[in-house]
C-alpha atoms as a PDB file:
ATOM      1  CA  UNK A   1     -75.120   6.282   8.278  1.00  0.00           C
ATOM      2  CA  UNK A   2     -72.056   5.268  10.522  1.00  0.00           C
ATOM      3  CA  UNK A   3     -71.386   1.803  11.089  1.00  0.00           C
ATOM      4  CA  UNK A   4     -71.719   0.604  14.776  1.00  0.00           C
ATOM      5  CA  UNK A   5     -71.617  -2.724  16.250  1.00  0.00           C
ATOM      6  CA  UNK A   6     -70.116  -5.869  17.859  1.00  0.00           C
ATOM      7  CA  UNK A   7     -67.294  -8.309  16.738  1.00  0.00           C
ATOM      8  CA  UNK A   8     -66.917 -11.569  19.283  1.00  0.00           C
ATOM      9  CA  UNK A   9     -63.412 -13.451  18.570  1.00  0.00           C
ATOM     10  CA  UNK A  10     -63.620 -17.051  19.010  1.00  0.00           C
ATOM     11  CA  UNK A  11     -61.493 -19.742  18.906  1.00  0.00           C
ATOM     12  CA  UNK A  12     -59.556 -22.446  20.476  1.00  0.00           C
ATOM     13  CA  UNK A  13     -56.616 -21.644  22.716  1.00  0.00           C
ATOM     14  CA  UNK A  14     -53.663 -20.170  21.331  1.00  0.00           C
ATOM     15  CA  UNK A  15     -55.430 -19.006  18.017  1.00  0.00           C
ATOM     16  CA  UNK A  16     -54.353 -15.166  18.132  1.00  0.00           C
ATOM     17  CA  UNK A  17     -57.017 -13.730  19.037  1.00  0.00           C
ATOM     18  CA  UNK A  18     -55.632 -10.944  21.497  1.00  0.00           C
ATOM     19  CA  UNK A  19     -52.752 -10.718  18.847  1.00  0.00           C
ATOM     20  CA  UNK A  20     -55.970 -10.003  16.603  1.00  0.00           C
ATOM     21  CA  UNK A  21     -57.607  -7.592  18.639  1.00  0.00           C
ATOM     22  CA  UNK A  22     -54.320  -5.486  19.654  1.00  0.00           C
ATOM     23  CA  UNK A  23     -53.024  -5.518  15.777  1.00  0.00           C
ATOM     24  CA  UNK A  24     -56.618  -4.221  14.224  1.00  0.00           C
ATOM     25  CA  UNK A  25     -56.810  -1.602  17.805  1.00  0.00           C
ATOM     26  CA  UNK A  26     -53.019  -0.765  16.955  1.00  0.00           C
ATOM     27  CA  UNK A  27     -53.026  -0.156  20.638  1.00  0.00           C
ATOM     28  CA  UNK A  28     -51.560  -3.108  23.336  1.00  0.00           C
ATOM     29  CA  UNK A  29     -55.008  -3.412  25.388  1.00  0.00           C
ATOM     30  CA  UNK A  30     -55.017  -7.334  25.702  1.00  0.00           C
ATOM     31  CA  UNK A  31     -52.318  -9.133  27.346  1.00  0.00           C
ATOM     32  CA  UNK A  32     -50.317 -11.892  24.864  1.00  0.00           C
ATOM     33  CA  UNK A  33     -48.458 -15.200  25.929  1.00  0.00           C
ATOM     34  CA  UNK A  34     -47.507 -18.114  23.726  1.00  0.00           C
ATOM     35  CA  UNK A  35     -49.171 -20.141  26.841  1.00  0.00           C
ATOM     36  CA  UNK A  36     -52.606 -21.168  26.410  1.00  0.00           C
ATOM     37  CA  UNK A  37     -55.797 -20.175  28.198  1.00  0.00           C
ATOM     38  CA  UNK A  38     -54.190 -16.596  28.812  1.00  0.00           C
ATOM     39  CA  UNK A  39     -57.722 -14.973  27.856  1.00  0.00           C
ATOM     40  CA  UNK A  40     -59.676 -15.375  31.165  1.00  0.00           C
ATOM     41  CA  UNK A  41     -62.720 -12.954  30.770  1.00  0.00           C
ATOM     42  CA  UNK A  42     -64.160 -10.901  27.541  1.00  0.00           C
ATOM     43  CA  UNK A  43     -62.005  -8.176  27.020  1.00  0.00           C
ATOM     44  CA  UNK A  44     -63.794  -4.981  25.106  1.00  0.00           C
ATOM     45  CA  UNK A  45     -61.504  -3.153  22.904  1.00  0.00           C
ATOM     46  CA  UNK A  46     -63.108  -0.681  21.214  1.00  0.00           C
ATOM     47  CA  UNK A  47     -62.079   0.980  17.422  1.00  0.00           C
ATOM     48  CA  UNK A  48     -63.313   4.770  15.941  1.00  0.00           C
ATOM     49  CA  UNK A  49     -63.281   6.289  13.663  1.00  0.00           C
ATOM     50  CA  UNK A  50     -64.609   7.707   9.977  1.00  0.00           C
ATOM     51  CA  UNK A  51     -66.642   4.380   9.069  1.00  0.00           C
ATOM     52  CA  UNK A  52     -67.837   4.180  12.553  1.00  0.00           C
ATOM     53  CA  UNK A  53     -67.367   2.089  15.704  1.00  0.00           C
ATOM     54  CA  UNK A  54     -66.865  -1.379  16.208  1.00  0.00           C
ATOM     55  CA  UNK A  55     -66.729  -3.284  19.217  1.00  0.00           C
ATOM     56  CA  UNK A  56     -64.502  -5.973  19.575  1.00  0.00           C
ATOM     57  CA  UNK A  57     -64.452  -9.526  22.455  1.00  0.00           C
ATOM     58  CA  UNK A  58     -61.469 -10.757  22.926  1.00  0.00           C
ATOM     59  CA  UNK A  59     -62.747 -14.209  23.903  1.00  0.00           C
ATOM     60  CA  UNK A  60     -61.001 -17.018  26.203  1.00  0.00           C
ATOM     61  CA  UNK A  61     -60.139 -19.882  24.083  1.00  0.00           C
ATOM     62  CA  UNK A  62     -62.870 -22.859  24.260  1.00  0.00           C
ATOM     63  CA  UNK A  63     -61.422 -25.851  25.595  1.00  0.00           C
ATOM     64  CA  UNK A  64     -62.835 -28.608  28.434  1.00  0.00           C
ATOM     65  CA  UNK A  65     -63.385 -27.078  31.307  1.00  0.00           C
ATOM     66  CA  UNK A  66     -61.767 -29.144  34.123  1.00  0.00           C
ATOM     67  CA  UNK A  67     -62.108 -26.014  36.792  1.00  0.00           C
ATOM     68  CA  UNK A  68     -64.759 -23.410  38.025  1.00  0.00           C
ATOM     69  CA  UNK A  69     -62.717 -20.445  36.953  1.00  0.00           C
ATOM     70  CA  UNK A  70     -62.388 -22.457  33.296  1.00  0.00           C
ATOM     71  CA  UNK A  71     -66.231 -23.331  33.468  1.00  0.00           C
ATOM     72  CA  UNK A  72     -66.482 -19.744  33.936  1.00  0.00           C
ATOM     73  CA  UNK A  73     -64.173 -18.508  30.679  1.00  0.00           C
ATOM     74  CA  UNK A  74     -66.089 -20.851  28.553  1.00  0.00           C
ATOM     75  CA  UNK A  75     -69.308 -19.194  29.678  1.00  0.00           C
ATOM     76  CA  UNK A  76     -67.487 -15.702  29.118  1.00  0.00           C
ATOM     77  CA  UNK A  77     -66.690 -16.778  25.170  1.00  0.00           C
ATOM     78  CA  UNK A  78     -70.074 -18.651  24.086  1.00  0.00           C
ATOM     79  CA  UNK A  79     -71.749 -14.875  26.146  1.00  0.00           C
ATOM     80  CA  UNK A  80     -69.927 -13.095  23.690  1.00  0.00           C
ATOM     81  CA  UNK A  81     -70.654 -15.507  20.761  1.00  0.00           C
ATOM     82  CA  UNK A  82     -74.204 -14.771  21.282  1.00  0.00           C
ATOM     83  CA  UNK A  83     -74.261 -11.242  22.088  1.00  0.00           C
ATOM     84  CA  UNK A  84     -72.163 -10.176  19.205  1.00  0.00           C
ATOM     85  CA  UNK A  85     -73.627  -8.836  16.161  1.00  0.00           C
ATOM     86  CA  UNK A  86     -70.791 -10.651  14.139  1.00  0.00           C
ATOM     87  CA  UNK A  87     -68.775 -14.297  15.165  1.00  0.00           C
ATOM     88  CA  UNK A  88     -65.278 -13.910  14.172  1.00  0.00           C
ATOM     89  CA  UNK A  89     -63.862 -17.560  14.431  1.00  0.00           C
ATOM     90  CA  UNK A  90     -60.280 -17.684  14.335  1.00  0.00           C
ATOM     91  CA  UNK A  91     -58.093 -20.788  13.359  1.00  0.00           C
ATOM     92  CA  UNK A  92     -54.198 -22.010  13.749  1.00  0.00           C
ATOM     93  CA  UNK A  93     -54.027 -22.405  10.043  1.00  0.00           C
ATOM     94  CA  UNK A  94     -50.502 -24.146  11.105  1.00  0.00           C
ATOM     95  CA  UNK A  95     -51.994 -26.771  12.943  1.00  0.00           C
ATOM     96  CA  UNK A  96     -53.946 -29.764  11.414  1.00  0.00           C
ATOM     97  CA  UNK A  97     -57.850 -29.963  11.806  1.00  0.00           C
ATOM     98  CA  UNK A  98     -59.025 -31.931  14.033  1.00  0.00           C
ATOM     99  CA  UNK A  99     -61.634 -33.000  16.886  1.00  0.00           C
ATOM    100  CA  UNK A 100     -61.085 -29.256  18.265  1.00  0.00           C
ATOM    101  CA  UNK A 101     -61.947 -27.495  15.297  1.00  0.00           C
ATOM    102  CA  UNK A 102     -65.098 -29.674  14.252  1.00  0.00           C
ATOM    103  CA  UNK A 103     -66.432 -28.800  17.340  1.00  0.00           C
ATOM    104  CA  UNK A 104     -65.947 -24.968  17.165  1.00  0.00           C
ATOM    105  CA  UNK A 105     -67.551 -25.172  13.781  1.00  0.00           C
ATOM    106  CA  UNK A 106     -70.169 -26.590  15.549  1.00  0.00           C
ATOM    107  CA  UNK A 107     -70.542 -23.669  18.150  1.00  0.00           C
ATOM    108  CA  UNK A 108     -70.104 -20.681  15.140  1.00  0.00           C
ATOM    109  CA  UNK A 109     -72.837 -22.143  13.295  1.00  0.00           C
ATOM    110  CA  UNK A 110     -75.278 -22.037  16.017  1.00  0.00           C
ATOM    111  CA  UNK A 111     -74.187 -17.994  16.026  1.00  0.00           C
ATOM    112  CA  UNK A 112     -77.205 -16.054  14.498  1.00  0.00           C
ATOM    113  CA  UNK A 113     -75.798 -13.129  13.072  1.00  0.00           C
ATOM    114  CA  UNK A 114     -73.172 -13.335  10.391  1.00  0.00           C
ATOM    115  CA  UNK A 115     -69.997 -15.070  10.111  1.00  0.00           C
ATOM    116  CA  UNK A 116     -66.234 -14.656   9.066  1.00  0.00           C
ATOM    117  CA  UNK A 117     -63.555 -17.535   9.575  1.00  0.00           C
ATOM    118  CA  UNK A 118     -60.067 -16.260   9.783  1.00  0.00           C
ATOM    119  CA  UNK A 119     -57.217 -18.351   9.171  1.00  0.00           C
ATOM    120  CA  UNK A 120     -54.291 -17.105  11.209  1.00  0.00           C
ATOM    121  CA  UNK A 121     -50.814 -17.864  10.999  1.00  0.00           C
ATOM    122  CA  UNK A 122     -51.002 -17.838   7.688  1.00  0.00           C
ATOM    123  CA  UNK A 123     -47.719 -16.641   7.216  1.00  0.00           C
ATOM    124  CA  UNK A 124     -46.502 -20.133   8.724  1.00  0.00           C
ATOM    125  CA  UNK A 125     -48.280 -22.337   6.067  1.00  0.00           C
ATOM    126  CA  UNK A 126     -47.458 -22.746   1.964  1.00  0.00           C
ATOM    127  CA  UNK A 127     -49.967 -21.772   0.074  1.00  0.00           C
ATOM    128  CA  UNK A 128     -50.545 -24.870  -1.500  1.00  0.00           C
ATOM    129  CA  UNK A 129     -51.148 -26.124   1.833  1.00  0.00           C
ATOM    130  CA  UNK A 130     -53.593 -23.354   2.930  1.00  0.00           C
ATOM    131  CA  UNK A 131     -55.706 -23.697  -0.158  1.00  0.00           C
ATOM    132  CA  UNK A 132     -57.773 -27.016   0.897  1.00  0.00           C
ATOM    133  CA  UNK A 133     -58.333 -25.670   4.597  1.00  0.00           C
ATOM    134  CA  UNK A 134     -59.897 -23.182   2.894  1.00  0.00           C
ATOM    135  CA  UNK A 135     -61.787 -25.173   0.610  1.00  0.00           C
ATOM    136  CA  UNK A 136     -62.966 -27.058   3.679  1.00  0.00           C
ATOM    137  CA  UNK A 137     -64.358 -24.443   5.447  1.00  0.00           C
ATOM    138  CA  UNK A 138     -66.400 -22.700   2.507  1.00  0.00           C
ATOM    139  CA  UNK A 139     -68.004 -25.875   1.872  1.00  0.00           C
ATOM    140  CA  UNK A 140     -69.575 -26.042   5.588  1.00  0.00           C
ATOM    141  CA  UNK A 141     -71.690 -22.755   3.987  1.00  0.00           C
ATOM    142  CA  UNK A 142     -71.215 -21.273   7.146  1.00  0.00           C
ATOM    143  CA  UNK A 143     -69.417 -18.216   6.396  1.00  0.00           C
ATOM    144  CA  UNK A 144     -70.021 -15.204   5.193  1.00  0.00           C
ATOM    145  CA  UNK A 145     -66.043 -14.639   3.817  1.00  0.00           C
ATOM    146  CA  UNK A 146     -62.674 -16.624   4.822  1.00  0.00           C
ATOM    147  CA  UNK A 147     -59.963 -14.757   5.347  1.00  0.00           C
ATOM    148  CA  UNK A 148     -56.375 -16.324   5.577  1.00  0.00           C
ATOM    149  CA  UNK A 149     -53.795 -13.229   7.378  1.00  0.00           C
ATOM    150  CA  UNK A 150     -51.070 -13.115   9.832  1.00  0.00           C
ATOM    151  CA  UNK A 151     -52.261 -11.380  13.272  1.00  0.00           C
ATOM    152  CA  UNK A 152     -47.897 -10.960  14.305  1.00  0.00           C
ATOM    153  CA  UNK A 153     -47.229  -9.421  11.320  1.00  0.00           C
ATOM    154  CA  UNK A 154     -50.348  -7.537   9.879  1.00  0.00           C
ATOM    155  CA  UNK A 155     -50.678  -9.272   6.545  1.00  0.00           C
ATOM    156  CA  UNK A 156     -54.149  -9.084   5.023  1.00  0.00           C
ATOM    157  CA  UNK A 157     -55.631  -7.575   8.262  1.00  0.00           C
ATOM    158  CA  UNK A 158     -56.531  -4.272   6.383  1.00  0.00           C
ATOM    159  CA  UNK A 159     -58.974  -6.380   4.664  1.00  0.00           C
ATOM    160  CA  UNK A 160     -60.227  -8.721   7.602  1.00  0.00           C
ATOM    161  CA  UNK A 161     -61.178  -5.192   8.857  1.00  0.00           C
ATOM    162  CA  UNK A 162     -62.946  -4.256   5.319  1.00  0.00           C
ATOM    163  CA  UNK A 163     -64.794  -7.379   5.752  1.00  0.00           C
ATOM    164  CA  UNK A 164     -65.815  -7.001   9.074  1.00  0.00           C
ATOM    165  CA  UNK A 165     -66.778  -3.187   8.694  1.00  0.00           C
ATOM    166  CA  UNK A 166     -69.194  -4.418   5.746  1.00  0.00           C
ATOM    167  CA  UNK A 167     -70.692  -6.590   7.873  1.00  0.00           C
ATOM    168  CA  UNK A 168     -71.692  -4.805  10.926  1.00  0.00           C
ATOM    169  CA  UNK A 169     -75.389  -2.587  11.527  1.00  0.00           C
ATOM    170  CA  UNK A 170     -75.865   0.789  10.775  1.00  0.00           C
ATOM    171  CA  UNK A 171     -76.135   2.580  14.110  1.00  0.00           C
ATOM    172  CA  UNK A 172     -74.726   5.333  16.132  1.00  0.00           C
ATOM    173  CA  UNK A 173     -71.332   4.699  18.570  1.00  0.00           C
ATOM    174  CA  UNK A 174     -71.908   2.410  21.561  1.00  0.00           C
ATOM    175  CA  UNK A 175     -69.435   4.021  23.595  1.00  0.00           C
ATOM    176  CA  UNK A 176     -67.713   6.885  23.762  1.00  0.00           C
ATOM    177  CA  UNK A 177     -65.432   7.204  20.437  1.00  0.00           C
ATOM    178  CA  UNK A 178     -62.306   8.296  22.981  1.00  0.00           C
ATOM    179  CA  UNK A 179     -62.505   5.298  24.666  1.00  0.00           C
ATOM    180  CA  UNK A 180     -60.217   2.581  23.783  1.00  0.00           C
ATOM    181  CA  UNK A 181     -61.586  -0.081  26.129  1.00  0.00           C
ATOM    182  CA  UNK A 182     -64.476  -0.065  29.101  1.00  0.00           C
ATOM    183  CA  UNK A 183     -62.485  -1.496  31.698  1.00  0.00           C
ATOM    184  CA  UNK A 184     -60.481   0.070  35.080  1.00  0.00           C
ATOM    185  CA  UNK A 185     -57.134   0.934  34.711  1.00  0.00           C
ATOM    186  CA  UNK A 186     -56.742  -1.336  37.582  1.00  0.00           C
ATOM    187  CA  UNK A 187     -57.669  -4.560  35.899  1.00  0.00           C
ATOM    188  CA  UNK A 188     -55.308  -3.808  33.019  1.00  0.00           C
ATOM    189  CA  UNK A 189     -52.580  -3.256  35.481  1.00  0.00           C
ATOM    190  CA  UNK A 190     -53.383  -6.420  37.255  1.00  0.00           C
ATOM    191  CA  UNK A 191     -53.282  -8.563  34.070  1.00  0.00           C
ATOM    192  CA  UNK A 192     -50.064  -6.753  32.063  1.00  0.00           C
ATOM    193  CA  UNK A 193     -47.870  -8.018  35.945  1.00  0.00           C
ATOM    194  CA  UNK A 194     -49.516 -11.413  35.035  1.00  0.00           C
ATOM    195  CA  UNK A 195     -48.168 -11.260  31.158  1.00  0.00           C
ATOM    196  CA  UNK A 196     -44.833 -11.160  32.895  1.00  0.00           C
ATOM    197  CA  UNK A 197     -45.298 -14.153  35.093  1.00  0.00           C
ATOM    198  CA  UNK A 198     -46.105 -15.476  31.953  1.00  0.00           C
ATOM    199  CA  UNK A 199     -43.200 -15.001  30.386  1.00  0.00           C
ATOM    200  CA  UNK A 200     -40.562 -15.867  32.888  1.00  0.00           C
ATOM    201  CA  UNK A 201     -41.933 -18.887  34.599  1.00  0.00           C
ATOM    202  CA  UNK A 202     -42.329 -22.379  32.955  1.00  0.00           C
ATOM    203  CA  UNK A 203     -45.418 -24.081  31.178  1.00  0.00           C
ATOM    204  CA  UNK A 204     -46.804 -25.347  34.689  1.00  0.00           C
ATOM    205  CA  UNK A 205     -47.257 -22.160  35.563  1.00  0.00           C
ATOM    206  CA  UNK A 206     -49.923 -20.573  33.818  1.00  0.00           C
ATOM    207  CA  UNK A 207     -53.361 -22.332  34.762  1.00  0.00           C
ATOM    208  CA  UNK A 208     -52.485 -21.988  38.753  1.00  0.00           C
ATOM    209  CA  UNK A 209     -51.555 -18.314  39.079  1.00  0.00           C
ATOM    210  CA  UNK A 210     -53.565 -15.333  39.232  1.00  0.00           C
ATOM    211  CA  UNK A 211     -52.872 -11.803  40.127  1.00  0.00           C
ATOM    212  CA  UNK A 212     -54.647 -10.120  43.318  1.00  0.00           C
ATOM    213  CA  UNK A 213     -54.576  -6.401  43.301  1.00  0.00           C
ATOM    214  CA  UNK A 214     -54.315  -5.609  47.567  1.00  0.00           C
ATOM    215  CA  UNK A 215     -53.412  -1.783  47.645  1.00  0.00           C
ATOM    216  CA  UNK A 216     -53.360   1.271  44.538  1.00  0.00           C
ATOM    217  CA  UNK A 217     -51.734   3.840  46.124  1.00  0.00           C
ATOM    218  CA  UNK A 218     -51.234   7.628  43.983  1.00  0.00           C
ATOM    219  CA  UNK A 219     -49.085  10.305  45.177  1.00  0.00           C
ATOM    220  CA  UNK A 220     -49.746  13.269  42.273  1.00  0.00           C
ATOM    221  CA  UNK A 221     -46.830  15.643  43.516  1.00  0.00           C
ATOM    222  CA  UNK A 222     -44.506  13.021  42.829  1.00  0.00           C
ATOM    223  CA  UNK A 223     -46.273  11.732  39.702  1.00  0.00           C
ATOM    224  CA  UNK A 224     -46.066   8.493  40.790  1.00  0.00           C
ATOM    225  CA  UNK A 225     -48.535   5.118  41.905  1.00  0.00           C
ATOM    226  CA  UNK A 226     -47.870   2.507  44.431  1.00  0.00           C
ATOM    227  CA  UNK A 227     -49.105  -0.913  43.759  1.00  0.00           C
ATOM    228  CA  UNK A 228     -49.145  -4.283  45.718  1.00  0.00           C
ATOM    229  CA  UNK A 229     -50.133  -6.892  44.133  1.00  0.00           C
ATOM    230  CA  UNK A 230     -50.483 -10.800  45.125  1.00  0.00           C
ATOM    231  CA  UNK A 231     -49.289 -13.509  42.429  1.00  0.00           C
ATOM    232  CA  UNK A 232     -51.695 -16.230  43.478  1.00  0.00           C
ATOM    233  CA  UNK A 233     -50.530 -20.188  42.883  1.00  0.00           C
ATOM    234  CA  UNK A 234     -51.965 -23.359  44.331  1.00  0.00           C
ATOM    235  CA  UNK A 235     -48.887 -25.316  45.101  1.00  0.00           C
ATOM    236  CA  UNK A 236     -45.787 -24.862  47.589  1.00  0.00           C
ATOM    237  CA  UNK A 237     -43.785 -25.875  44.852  1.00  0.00           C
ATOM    238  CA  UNK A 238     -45.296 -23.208  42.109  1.00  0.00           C
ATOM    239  CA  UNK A 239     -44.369 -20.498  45.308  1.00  0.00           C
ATOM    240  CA  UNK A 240     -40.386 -21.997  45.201  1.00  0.00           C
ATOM    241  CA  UNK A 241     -40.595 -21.467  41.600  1.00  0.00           C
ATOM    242  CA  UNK A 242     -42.386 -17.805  41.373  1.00  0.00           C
ATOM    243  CA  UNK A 243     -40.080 -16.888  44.338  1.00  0.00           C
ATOM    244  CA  UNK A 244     -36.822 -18.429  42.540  1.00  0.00           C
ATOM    245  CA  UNK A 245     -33.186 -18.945  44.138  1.00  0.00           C
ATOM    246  CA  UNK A 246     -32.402 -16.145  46.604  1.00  0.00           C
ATOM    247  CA  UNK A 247     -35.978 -14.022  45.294  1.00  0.00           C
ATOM    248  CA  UNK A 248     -34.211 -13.968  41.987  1.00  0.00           C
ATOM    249  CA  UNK A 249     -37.521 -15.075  39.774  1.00  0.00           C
ATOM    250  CA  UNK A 250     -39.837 -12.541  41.595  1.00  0.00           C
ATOM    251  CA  UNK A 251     -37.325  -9.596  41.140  1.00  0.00           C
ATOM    252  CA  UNK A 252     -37.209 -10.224  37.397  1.00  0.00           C
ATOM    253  CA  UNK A 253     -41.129 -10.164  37.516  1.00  0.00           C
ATOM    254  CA  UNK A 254     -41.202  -7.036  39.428  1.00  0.00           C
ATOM    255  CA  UNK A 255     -38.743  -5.092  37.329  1.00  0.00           C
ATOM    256  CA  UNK A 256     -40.344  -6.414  33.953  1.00  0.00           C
ATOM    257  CA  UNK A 257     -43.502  -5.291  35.151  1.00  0.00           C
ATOM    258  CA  UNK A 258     -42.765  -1.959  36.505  1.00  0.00           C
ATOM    259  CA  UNK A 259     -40.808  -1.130  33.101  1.00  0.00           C
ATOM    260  CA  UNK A 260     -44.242  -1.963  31.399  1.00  0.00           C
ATOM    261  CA  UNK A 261     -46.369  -0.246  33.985  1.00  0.00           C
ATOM    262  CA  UNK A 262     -44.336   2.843  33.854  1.00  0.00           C
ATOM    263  CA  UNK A 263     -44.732   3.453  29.796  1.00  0.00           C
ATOM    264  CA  UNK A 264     -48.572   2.291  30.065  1.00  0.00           C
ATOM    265  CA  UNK A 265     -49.681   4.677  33.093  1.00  0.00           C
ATOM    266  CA  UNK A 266     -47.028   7.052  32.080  1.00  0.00           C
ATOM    267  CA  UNK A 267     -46.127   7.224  35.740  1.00  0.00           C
ATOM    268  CA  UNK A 268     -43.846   6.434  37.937  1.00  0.00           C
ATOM    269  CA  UNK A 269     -44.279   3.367  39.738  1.00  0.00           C
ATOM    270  CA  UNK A 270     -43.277   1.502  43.386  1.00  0.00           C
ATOM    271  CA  UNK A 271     -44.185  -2.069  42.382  1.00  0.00           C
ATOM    272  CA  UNK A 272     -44.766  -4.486  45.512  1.00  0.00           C
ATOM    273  CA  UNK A 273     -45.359  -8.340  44.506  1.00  0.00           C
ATOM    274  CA  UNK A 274     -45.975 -10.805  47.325  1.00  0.00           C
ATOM    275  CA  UNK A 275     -46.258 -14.809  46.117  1.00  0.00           C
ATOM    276  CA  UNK A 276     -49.870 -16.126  47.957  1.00  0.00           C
ATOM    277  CA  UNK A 277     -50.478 -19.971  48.714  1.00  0.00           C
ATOM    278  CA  UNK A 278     -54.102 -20.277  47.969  1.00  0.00           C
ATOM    279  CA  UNK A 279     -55.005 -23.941  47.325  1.00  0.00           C
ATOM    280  CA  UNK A 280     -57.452 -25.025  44.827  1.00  0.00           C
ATOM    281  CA  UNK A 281     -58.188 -21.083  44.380  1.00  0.00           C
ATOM    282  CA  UNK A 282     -59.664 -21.900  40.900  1.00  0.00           C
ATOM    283  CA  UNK A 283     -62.505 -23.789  42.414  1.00  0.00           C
ATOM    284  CA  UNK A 284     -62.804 -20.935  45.341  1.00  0.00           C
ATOM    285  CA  UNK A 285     -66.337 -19.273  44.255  1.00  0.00           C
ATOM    286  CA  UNK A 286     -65.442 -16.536  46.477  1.00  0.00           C
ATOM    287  CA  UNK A 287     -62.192 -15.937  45.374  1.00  0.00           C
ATOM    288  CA  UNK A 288     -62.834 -16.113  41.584  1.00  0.00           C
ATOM    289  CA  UNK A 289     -65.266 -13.058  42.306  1.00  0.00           C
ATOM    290  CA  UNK A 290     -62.630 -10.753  44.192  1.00  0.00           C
ATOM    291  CA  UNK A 291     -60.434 -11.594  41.361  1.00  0.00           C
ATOM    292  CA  UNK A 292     -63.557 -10.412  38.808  1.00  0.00           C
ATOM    293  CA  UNK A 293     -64.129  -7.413  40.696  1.00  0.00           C
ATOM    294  CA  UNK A 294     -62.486  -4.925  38.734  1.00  0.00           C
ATOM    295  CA  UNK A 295     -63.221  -6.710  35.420  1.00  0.00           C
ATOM    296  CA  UNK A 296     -66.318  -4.823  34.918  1.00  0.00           C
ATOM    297  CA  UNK A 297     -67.578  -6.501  31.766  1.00  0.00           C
ATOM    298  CA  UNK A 298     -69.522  -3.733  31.061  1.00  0.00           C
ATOM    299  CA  UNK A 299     -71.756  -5.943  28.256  1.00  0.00           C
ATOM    300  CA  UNK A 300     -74.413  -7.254  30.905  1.00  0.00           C
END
């Protein structure tokens, strides 16, 4: 029989886990930032092939929720935790352990199916030095294998993926082996513009803006899609710095994104961003579910 079943990835902020996901999909389905807390919902990426399907989460990283919309990616992660048929628990391997990591070892071994720590970043840490962290962990008895690799460059993720494939139920596919991922095209699009604010605006940035899909426009003669999207922050200040000198910050958003947009939807595209003041939008209940709307978790 074919192997089928569930992989949650779980970890702190900034752990690699949609650098994970993306490398073992070899497919760009999750959006990647060196900024924390880029992860907002569970994103489904899904692998087939000859040993079967599995089904990964792509998990927000678990940290103390100081917001509604972080109260809510908390809940998204320990959902997935539970649901999955096997926790994969990834760890900075470059960064000391501390109060962070005791408490996601706390949260992994209250998972009830099996377990697999990963060390990431291993590439970034002597071996000598990897050794006891790995010690450490196998002597919690909590895991079912430890496996140190490198999610950037692709070391030892051939076997992460023999691990997890021995791990997972016999079963037939849970989707539909052409599918790469359950949700819209529209969400994707909305969150691959937000990897670019990412990437060109400063550290502030990150936990205040969101991106508002308004209009998806598609003109089929001309093989090409017109999008306006809204760039959400909280602050007048975060608008001067989205907007930049003379629009200069927003154009470089736009063009990065449309460059991206253009090789994902293989399409051309008429990209329209507008910057929206919406104060305190990450405690707006109302809001956070117009921004959800095209998530479509799929795993309810």
């Amino acid at each position: 029989m074919p192997k089928s079943g569930t992989v949650a990835l779980v970890g702190r902020p900034n752990a690699g886990k949609s650098t994970l996901m993306n490398r073992l999909l070899e497919e760009k389905l999750a959006i990647v930032s060196d900024k924390p807390q880029t992860t907002r919902h569970r994103i489904v990426g899904i692998l087939s092939g000859e040993r079967g399907q599995m089904v990964f989460y792509d998990t927000p990283g678990i940290h103390r929720p100081l917001h509604r919309l972080n109260r809510q990616m908390v809940r998204y992660a320990l959902d997935a935790m539970n649901d999955a048929d096997v926790t994969a628990l990834l760890v900075d391997s470059s960064e000391k352990f501390g109060k962070g990591d005791a408490y996601m070892l706390d949260l992994a071994g209250k998972a009830e199916g099996p377990r697999v720590l990963i060390l990431n970043k291993a590439d970034k840490v002597r071996k000598p030095k990897l050794l006891p962290r790995i010690e450490q962990y196998a002597k919690t008895g909590l895991f079912e294998e430890i496996v140190p690799i490198s999610a950037t460059t692709g070391e030892n993720c051939d076997r992460l993926l023999d691990v997890l494939w021995n791990l997972l139920p016999e079963g037939e596919p849970l989707f539909d082996p052409e599918l790469l991922t359950i949700h819209p095209e529209r969400f994707l699009v909305t969150e691959r513009i937000r990897e670019k604010v990412l990437e060109l605006t400063s550290d502030e940035l990150p936990f205040t803006t969101a991106v508002v899909l308004e209009r998806w426009e598609e003109e089929p003669e001309k093989n090409l899609v017109l999008i306006y999207a809204s760039i959400l922050v909280e602050r007048p200040g975060q608008k001067k710095i989205v907007v930049g000198r003379q629009g200069a910050m927003i154009k470089a958003i736009g063009t990065a994104a449309r460059l991206d947009l253009e090789e994902y939807l293989e399409k051309r595209v008429f990209l329209d961003l507008n910057v929206r003041l919406e104060p305190d939008w990450r405690e707006d209940q109302a809001l956070l579910a117009q921004i959800d709307r095209d998530v479509d978790l799929g795993t309810e």
